[in-house]
Protein backbone atom coordinates (compact mmCIF):
# COMPACT_ATOMS: atom_id res chain seq x y z
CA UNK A 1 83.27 22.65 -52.49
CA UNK A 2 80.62 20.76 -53.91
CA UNK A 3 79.29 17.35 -52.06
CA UNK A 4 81.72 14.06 -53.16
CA UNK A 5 84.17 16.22 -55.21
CA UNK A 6 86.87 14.26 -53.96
CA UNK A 7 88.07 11.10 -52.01
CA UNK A 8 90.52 12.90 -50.17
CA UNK A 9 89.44 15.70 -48.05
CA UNK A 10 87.05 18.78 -47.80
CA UNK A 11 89.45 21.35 -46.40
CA UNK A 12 89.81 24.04 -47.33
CA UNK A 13 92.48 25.19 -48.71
CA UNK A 14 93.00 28.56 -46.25
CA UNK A 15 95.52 31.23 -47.51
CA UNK A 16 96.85 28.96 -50.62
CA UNK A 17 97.45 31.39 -53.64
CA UNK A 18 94.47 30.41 -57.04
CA UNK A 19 96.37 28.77 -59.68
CA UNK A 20 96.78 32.05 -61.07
CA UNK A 21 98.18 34.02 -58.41
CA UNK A 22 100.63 30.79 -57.79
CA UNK A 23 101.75 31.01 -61.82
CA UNK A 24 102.12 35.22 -61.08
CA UNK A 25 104.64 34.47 -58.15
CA UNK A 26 106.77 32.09 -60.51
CA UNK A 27 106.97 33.22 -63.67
CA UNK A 28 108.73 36.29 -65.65
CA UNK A 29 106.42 39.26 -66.03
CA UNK A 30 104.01 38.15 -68.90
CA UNK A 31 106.04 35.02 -68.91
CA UNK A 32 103.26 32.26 -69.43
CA UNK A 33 101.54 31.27 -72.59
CA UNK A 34 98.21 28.59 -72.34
CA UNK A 35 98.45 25.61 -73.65
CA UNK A 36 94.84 24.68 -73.10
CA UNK A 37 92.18 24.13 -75.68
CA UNK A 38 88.55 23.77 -74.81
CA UNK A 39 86.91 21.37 -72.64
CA UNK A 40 84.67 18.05 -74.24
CA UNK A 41 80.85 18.68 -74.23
CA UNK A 42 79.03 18.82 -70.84
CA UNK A 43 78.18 15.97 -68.75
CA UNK A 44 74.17 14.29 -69.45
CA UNK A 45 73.96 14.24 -65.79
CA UNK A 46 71.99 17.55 -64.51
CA UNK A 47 73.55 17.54 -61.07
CA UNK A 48 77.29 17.57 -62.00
CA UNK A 49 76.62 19.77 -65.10
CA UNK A 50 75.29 22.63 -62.76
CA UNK A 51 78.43 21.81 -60.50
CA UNK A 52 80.59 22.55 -63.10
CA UNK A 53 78.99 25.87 -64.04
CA UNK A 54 79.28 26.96 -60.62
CA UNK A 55 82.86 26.49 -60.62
CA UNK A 56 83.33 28.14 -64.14
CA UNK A 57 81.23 31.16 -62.79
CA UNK A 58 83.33 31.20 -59.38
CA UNK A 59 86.44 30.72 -60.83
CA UNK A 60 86.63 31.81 -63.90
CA UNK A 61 87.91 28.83 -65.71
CA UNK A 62 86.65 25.67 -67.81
CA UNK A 63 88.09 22.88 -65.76
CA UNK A 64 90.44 22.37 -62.40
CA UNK A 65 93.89 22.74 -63.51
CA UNK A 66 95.77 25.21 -66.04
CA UNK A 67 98.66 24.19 -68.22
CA UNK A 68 100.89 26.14 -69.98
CA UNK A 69 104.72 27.48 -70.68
CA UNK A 70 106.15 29.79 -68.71
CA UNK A 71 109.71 31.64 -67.80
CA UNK A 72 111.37 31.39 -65.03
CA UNK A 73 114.15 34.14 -65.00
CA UNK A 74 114.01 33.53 -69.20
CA UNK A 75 114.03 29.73 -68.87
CA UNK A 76 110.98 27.92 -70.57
CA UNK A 77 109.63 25.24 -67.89
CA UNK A 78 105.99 23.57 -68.74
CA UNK A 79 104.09 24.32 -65.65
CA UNK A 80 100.39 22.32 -64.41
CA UNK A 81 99.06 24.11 -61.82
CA UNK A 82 95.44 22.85 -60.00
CA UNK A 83 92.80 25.08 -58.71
CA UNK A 84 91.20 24.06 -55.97
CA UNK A 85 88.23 26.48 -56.20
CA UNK A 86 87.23 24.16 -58.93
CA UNK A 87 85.54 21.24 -57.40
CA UNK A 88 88.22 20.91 -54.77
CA UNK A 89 90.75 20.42 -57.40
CA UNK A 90 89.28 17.10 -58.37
CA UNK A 91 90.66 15.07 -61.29
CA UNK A 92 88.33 13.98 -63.77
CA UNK A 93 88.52 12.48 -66.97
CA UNK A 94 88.80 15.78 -69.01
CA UNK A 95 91.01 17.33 -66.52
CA UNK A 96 93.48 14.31 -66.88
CA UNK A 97 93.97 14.56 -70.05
CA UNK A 98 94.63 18.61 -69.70
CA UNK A 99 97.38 17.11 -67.69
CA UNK A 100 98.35 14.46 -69.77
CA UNK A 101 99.05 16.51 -72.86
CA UNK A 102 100.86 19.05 -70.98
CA UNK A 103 103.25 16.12 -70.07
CA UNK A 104 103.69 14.72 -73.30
CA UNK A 105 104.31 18.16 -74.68
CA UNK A 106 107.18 18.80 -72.26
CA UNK A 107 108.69 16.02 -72.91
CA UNK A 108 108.39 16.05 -76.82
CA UNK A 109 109.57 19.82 -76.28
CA UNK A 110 112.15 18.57 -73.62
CA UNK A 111 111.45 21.32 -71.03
CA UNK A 112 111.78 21.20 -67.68
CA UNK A 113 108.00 20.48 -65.76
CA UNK A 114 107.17 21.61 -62.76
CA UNK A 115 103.65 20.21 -61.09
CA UNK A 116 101.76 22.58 -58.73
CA UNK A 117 99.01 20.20 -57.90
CA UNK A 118 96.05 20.75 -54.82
CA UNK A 119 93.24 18.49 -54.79
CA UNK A 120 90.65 16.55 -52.96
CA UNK A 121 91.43 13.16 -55.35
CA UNK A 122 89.52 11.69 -58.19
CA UNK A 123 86.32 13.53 -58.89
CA UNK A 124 83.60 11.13 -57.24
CA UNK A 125 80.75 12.16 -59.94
CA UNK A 126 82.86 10.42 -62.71
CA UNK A 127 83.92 7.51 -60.66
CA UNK A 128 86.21 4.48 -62.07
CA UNK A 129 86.63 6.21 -65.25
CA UNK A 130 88.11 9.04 -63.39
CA UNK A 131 90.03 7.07 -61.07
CA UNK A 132 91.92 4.97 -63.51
CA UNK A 133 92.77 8.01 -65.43
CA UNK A 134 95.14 8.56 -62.85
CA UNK A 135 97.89 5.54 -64.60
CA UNK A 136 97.42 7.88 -67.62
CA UNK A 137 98.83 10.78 -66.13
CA UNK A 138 101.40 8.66 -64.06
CA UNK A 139 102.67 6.74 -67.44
CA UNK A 140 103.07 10.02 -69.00
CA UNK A 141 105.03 11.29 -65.91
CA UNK A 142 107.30 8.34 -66.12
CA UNK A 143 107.90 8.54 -69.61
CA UNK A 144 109.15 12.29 -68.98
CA UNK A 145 111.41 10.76 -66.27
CA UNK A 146 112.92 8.19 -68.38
CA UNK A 147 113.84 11.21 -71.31
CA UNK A 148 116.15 12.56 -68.03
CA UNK A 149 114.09 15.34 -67.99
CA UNK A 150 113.25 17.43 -64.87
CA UNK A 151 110.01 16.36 -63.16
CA UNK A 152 109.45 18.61 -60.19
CA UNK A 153 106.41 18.95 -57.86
CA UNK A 154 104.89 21.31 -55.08
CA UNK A 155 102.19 19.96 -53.10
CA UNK A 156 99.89 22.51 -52.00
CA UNK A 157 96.72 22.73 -48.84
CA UNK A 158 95.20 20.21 -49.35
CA UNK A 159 96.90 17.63 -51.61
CA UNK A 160 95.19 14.39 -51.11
CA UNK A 161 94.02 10.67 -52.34
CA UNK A 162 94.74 9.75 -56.06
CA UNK A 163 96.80 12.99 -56.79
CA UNK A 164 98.84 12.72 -53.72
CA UNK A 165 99.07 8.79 -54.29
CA UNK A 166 100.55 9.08 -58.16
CA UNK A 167 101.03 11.97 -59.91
CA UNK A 168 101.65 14.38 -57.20
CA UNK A 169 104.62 12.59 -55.03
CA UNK A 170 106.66 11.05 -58.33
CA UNK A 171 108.82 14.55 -58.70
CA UNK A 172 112.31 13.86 -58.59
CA UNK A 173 112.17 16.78 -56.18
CA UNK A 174 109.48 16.94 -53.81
CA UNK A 175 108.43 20.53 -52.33
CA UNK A 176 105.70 21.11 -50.31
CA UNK A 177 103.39 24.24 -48.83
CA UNK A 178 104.34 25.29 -45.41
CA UNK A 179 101.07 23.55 -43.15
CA UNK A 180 100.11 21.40 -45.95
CA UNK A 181 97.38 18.49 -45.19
CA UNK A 182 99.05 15.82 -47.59
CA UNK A 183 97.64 12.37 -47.38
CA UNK A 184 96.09 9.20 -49.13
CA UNK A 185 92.72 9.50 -47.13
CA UNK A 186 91.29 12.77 -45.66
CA UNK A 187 90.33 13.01 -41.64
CA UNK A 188 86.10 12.95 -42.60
CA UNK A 189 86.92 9.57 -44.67
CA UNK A 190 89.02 8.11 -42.65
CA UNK A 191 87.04 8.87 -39.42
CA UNK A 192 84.01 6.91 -41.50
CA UNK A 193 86.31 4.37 -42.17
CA UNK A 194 87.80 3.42 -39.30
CA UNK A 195 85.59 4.85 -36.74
CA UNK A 196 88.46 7.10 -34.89
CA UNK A 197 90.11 10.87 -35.91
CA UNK A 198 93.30 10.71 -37.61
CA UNK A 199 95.93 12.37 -35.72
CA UNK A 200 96.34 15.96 -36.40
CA UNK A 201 99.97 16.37 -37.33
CA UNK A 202 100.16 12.83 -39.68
CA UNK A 203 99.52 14.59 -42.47
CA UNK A 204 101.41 17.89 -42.33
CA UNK A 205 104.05 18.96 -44.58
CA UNK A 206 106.74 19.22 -41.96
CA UNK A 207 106.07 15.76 -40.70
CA UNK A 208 106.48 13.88 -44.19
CA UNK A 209 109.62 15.98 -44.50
CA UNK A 210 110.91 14.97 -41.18
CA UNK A 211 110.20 12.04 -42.38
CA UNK A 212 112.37 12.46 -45.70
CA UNK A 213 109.07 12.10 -48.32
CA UNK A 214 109.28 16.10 -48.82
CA UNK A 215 112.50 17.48 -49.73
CA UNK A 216 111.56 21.29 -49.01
CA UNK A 217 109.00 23.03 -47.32
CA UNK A 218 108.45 26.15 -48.65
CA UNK A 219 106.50 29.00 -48.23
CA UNK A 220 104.61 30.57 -52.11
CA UNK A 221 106.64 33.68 -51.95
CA UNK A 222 109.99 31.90 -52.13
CA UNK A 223 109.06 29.47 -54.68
CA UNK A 224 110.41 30.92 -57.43
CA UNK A 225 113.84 31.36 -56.31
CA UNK A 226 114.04 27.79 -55.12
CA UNK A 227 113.21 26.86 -58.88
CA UNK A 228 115.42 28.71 -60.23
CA UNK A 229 118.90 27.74 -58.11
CA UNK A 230 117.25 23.88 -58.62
CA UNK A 231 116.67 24.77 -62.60
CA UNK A 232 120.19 26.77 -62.45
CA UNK A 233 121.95 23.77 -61.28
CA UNK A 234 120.17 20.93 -63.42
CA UNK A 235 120.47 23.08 -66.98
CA UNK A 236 124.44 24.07 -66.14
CA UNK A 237 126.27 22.90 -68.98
CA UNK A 238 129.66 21.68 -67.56
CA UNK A 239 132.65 22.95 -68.90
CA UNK A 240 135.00 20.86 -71.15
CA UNK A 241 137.79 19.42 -69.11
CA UNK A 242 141.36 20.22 -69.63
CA UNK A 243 143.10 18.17 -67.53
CA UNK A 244 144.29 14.59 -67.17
CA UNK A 245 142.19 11.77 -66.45
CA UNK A 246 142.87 10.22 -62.82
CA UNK A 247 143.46 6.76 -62.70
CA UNK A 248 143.18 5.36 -59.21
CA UNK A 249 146.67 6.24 -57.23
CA UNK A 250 148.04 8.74 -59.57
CA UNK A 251 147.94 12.44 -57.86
CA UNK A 252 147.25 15.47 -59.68
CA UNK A 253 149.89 17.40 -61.09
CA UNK A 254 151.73 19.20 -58.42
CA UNK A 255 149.54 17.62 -55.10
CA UNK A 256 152.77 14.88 -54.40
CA UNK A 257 151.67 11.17 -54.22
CA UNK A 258 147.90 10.23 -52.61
CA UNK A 259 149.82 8.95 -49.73
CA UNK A 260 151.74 11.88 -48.48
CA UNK A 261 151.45 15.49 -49.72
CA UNK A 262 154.59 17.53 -51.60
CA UNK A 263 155.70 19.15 -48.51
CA UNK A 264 154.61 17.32 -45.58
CA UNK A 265 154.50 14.43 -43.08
CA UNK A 266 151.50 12.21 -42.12
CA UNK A 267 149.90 13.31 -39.00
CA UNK A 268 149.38 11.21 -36.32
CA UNK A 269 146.18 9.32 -36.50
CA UNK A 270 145.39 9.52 -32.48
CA UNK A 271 145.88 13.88 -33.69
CA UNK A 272 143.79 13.23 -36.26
CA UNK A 273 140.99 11.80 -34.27
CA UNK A 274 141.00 14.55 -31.93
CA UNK A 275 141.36 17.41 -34.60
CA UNK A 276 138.10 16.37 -36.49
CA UNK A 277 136.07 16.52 -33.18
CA UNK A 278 136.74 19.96 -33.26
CA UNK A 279 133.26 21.78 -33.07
CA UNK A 280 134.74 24.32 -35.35
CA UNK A 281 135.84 22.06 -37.96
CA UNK A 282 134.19 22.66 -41.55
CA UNK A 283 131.66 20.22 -41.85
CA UNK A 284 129.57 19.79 -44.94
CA UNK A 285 127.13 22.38 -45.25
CA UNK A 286 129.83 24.92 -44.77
CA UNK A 287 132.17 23.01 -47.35
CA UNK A 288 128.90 23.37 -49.95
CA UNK A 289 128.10 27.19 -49.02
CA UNK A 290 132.23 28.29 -49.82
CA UNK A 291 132.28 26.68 -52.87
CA UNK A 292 129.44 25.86 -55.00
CA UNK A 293 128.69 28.29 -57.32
CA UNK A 294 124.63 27.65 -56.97
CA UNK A 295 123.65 25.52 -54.73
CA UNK A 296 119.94 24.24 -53.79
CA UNK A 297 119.70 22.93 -49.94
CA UNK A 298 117.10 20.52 -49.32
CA UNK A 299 115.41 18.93 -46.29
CA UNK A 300 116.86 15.56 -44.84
CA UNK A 301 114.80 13.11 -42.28
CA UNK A 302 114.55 15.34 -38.55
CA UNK A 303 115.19 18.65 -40.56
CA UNK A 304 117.83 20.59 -41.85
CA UNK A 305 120.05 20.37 -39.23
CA UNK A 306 120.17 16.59 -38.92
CA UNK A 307 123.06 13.93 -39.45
CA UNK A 308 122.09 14.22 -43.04
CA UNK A 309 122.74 16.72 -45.75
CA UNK A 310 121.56 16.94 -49.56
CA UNK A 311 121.94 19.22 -52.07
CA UNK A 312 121.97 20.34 -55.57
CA UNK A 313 125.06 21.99 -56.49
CA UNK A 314 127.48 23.44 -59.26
CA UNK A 315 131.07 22.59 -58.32
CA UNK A 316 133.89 23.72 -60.27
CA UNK A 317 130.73 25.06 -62.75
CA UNK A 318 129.53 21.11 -62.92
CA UNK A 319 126.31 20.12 -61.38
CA UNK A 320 126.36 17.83 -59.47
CA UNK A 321 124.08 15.96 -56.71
CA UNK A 322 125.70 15.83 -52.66
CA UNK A 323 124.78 13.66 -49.88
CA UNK A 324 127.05 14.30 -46.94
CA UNK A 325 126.99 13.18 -43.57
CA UNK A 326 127.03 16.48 -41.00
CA UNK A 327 128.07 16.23 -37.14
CA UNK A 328 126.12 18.69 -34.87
CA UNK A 329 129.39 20.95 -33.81
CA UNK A 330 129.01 21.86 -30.17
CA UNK A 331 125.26 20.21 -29.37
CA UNK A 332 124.80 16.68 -28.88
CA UNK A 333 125.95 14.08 -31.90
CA UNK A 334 122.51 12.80 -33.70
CA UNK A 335 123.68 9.00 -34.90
CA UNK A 336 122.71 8.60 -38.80
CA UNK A 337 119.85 6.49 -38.64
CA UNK A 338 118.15 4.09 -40.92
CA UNK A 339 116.07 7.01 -42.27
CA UNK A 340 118.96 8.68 -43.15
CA UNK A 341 120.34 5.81 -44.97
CA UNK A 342 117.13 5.14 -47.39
CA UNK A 343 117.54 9.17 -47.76
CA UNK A 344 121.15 8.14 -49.20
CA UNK A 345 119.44 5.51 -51.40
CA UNK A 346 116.80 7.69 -53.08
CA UNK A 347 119.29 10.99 -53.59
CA UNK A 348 121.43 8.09 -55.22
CA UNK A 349 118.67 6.98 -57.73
CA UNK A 350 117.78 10.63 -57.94
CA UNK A 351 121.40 11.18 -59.34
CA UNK A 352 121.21 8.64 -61.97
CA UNK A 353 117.58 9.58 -63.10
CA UNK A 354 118.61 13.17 -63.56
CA UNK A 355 122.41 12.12 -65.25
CA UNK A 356 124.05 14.26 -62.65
CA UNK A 357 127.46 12.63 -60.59
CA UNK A 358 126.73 11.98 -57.15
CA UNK A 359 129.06 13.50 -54.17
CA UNK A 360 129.21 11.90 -50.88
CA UNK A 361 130.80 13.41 -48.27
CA UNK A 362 131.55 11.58 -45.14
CA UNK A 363 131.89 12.79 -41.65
CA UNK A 364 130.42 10.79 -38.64
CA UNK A 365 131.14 9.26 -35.82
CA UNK A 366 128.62 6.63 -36.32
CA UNK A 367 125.46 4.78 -37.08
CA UNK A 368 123.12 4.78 -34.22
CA UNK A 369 123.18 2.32 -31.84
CA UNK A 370 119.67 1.42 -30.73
CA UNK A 371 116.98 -1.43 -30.47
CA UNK A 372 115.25 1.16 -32.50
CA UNK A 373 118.18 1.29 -35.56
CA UNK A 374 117.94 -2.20 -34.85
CA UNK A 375 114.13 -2.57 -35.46
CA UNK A 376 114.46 -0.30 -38.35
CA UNK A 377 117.09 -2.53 -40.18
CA UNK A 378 119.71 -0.36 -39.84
CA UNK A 379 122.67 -2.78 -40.63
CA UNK A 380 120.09 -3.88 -43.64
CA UNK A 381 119.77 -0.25 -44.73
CA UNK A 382 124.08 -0.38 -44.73
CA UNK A 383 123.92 -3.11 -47.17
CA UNK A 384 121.43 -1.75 -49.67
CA UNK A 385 123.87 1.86 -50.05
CA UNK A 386 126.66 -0.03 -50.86
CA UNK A 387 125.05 -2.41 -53.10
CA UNK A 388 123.08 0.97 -54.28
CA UNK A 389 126.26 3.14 -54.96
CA UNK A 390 128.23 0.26 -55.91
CA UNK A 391 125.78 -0.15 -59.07
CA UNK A 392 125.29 3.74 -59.60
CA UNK A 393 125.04 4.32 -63.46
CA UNK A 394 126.70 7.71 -63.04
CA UNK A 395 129.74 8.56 -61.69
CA UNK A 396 130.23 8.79 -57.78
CA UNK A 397 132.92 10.72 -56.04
CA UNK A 398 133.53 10.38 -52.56
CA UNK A 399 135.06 12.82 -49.72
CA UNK A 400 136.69 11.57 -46.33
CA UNK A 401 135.87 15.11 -44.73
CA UNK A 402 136.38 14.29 -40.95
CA UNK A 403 135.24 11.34 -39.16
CA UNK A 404 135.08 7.87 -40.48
CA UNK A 405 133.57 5.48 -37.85
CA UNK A 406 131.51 2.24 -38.91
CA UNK A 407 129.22 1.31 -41.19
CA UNK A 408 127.59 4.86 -41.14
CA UNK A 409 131.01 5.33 -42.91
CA UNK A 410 131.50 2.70 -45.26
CA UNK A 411 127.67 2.90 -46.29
CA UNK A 412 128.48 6.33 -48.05
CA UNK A 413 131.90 5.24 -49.72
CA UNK A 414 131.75 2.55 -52.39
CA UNK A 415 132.94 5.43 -55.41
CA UNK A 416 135.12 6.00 -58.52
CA UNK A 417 136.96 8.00 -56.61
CA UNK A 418 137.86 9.14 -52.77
CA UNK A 419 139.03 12.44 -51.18
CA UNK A 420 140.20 12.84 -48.38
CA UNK A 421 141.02 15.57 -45.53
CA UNK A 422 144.89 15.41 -44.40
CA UNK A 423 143.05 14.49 -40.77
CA UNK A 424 140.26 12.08 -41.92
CA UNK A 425 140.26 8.72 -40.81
CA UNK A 426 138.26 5.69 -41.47
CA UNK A 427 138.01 2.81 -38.92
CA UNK A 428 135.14 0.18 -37.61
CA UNK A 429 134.57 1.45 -34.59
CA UNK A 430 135.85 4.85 -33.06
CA UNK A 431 139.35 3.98 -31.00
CA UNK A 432 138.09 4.02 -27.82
CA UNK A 433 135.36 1.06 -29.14
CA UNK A 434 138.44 -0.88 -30.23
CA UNK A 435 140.18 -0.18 -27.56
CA UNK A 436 137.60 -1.29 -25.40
CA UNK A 437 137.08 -4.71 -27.81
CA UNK A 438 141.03 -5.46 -27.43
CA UNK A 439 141.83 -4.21 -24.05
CA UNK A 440 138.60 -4.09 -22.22
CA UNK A 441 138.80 -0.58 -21.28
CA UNK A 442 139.02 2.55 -23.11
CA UNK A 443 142.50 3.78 -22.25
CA UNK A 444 144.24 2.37 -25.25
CA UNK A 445 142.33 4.35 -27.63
CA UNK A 446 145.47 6.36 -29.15
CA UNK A 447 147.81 2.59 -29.39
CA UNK A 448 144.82 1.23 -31.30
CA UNK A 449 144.43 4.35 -34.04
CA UNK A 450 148.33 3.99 -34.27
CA UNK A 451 148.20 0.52 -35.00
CA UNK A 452 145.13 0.24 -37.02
CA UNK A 453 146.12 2.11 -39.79
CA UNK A 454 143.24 4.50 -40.17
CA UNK A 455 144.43 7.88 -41.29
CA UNK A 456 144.19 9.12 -44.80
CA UNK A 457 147.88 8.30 -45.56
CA UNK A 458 147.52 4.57 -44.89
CA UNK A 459 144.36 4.79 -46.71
CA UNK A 460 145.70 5.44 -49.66
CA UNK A 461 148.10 2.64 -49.57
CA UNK A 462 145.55 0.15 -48.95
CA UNK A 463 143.80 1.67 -52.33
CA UNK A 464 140.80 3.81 -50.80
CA UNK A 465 142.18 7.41 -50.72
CA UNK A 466 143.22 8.86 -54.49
CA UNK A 467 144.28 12.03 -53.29
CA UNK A 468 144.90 13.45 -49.69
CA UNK A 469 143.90 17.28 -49.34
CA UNK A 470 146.54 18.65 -46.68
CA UNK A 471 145.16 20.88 -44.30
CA UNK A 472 147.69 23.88 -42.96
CA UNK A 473 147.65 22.65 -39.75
CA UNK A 474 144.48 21.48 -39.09
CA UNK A 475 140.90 22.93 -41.00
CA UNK A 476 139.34 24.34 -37.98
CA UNK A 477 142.54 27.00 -37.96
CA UNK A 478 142.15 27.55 -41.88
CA UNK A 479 138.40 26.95 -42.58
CA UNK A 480 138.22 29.17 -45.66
CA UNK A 481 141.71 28.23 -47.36
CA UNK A 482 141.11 24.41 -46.51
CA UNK A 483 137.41 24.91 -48.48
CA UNK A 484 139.10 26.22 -51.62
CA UNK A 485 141.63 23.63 -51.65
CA UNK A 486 139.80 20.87 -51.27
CA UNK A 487 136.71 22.57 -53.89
CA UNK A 488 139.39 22.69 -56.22
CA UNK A 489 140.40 19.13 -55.99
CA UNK A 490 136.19 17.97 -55.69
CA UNK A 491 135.96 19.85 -59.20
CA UNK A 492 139.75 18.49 -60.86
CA UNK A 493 138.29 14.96 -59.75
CA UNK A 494 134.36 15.43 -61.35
CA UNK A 495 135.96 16.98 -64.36
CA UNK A 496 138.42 13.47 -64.64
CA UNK A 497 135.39 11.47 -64.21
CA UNK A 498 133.25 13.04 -66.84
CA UNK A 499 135.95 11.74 -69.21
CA UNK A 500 135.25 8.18 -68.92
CA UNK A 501 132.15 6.23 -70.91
CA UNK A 502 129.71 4.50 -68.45
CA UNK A 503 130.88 1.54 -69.27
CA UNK A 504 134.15 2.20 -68.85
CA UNK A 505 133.86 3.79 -65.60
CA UNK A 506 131.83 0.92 -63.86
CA UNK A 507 134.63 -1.88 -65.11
CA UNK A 508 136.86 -0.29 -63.43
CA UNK A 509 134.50 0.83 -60.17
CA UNK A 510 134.55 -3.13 -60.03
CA UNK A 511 138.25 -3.81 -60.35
CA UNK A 512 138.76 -1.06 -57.96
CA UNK A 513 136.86 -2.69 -55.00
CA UNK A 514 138.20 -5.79 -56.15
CA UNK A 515 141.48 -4.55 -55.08
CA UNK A 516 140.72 -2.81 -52.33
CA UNK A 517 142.48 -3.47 -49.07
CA UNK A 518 145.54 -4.62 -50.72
CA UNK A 519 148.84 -2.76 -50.08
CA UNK A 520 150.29 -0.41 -53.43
């Protein structure tokens, strides 16, 4: 790499497919067409003129990044895809607007875009002029967002300074290069800089993932299939619905009333609470892998198997967006932290930008409890996901898979609608908590779920549940029947809700949390 390419870094960029190879592993076979025209005149300046015919005769190509249209398994996407070969990947001014036009194209064209950027920054031996260029690109970006089109990025070793700090993080889907060095300021500047080495790991993919700023981590190879479940499930075109709208309290045909299924008798909540600590019981991620029809797993803060799960799914053959709350089975319970919460927040925005509904699914037996939640602002982090879903633009269906316990609860159940499990419960604190508030010891815990009213039945009455999904006894004994059934009704209840105009929808989101808590 040539001296000052960059302001973020001088690594190298190790195994990391060329631009090519990366576009070879993505697209169809002879599936990409250039969009690029030829470069402006050379620079005056001797130095940086020679630099760039180095990196022409080393690469092959006029400037650091390739645009174009490609196919991924026949579907057009516009794809930008950086070399880093070339100057470190540097953006200057003629290289922004490469990228710039490619955006406007896409969206003009409304195709799908999909950013494959790797760079050192802004190009040091064009300076300011270079640097500002990086609001072009950005504006363009968000004008592509604001058509609800796709915007989708994969950071590659290195991605770093202005790339990494506009253009490069703003996908509404975030993947990243296993190993990765991502980061504002490389470890050579910011060792000048502040006189001390950056720690090693700061930077890595798998650390701003566990940290919920990456949604995947994935290796080159398996790119393309990643793509194309994410691109299967935001192009699905939803199929007309048939049915009856819901209205809140009216079943669907043939399910008996919300507050006790044709055929059966409530449980008993203290039952109930013991049947959904099952470690067997279905919990999210299995609900999602028996019944969507694609569906796109991506990373949530501490890794995939944390408290938190999101997806991209087709339900019922509608795409839709799920955040779900997941306990840990048999290993210890990890508490749904504040982390988790903002993770909520931005799947919830992510919903609305992309026009998709958004599925919660809760199942927890808590928030964590910590003078680190604390410190974090976890009961502030509660108030912004209601306030969040309450406003949601697009519809927002809620499930009541298992436990219900706090504010970790409520946080992920303002909706147009709720599901819930014939065992789910909702209460603020688990029963042995209010037990211990009311009695001062823990052995009332089975009185207290009695009296509080906290299974699904008496949910419904109070106006939370719509529709109770039996389960035949209990969903740990039926895992795969219980799945289907309650699929079925996720699907009957996105299809209602696609029925009803936005504004619609939200004046009567409002009158139904008006209402809430007051007995049918």
């Amino acid at each position: 790499m040539d001296r000052h390419a960059g302001t973020g870094t001088s690594t190298g960029a190790g195994a990391s497919p060329t631009a090519h190879q990366l576009i070879g592993l993505l697209v169809d076979p002879g599936g990409f067409r250039s969009w690029d025209g030829p470069t402006p005149a050379p620079p005056a300046d001797p130095d940086y003129r020679a630099s760039l015919d180095r990196a022409r005769d080393r690469t092959g190509l006029d400037e650091a990044v390739l645009t174009g249209l490609g196919l991924i398994d026949g579907r057009p996407v516009a794809l930008i895809a950086s070399e880093f070969r070339f100057l470190g990947g540097s953006i200057g001014v003629a290289t922004a607007e490469r990228i710039t036009r490619a955006v406007e194209r896409a969206t003009a064209e409304r195709l799908p875009l999909i950013a494959l950027p790797v760079s050192g920054g802004t190009r040091m031996q064009e300076g300011s002029a270079a640097f500002l260029c990086m609001l072009r690109i950005t504006a363009a970006v968000q004008a592509h967002r604001a058509a609800g089109l796709p915007y989708l990025t994969y950071l590659r070793n290195p991605t770093m300074g202005g790339v990494f700090a506009s253009w490069g993080t703003l996908g509404q889907l975030v993947f990243a290069e296993p190993g990765a060095r991502l980061g504002f300021l490389g470890p050579r500047v910011y060792e000048e800089l502040r006189g001390v080495e950056l720690p090693p790991d700061v930077q890595r993919a798998e650390t701003l993932a566990g940290h919920g700023l990456v949604d995947a981590v994935v290796p080159p190879q398996e790119l393309r299939e990643l793509l194309r479940r994410t691109l299967a499930v935001l192009g699905s075109t939803p199929p007309p619905y048939q049915g009856t709208p819901l209205h809140r309290g009216t079943p669907l045909p043939g399910k008996g009333t919300p507050e006790e299924p044709a055929g059966t008798t409530p449980p008993d909540p203290w039952d109930s609470v013991r049947r959904t600590r099952r470690p067997d019981r279905p919990g999210t991620r299995e609900l999602l892998r028996r019944t969507a029809e694609e569906l796109v797993l991506l990373d949530a803060p501490g890794g995939r198997e944390g408290a938190l799960v999101r997806a991209l799914a087709v339900l019922g053959g509608r795409p839709a967006l799920v955040v779900g709350q997941q306990r840990q089975g048999a290993g210890p319970e990890r508490p749904f932290t504040a982390a988790d919460l903002r993770a909520v927040r931005r799947s919830a925005r992510l919903a609305e930008q992309l026009g998709l509904p958004l599925v919660t699914v809760v199942d927890t037996a808590g928030a964590e409890l910590s003078a680190r939640a604390e410190l974090e602002g976890i009961a502030v982090e509660i108030a912004h996901c209601l306030t969040t879903l309450l406003a949601l633009r697009t519809p927002v269906l809620a499930v009541l898979l298992g436990q219900g316990s706090g504010g970790g609860a409520l946080a992920l159940l303002p909706a147009d609608r709720v599901l819930a499990a014939g065992h789910a419960w909702l209460a603020p604190l688990p029963p042995e908590g209010a037990s211990a508030i009311v009695h001062r010891d823990g052995a009332h815990a089975a009185e207290l779920a009695r009296a509080q009213g906290i299974g699904a039945g008496r949910l419904a009455a109070v106006g939370l549940v719509d529709e109770v999904v039996p389960e035949l006894p209990d969903a740990a004994e039926e895992p795969a029947a219980f799945c289907e059934r309650l699929g079925a009704a996720v699907a009957a209840a996105l299809g209602s809700l696609s029925t009803a105009g936005e504004a619609d929808r939200l004046a009567a989101r409002a009158l139904r949390h008006r209402r809430l808590g007051d007995l049918r």
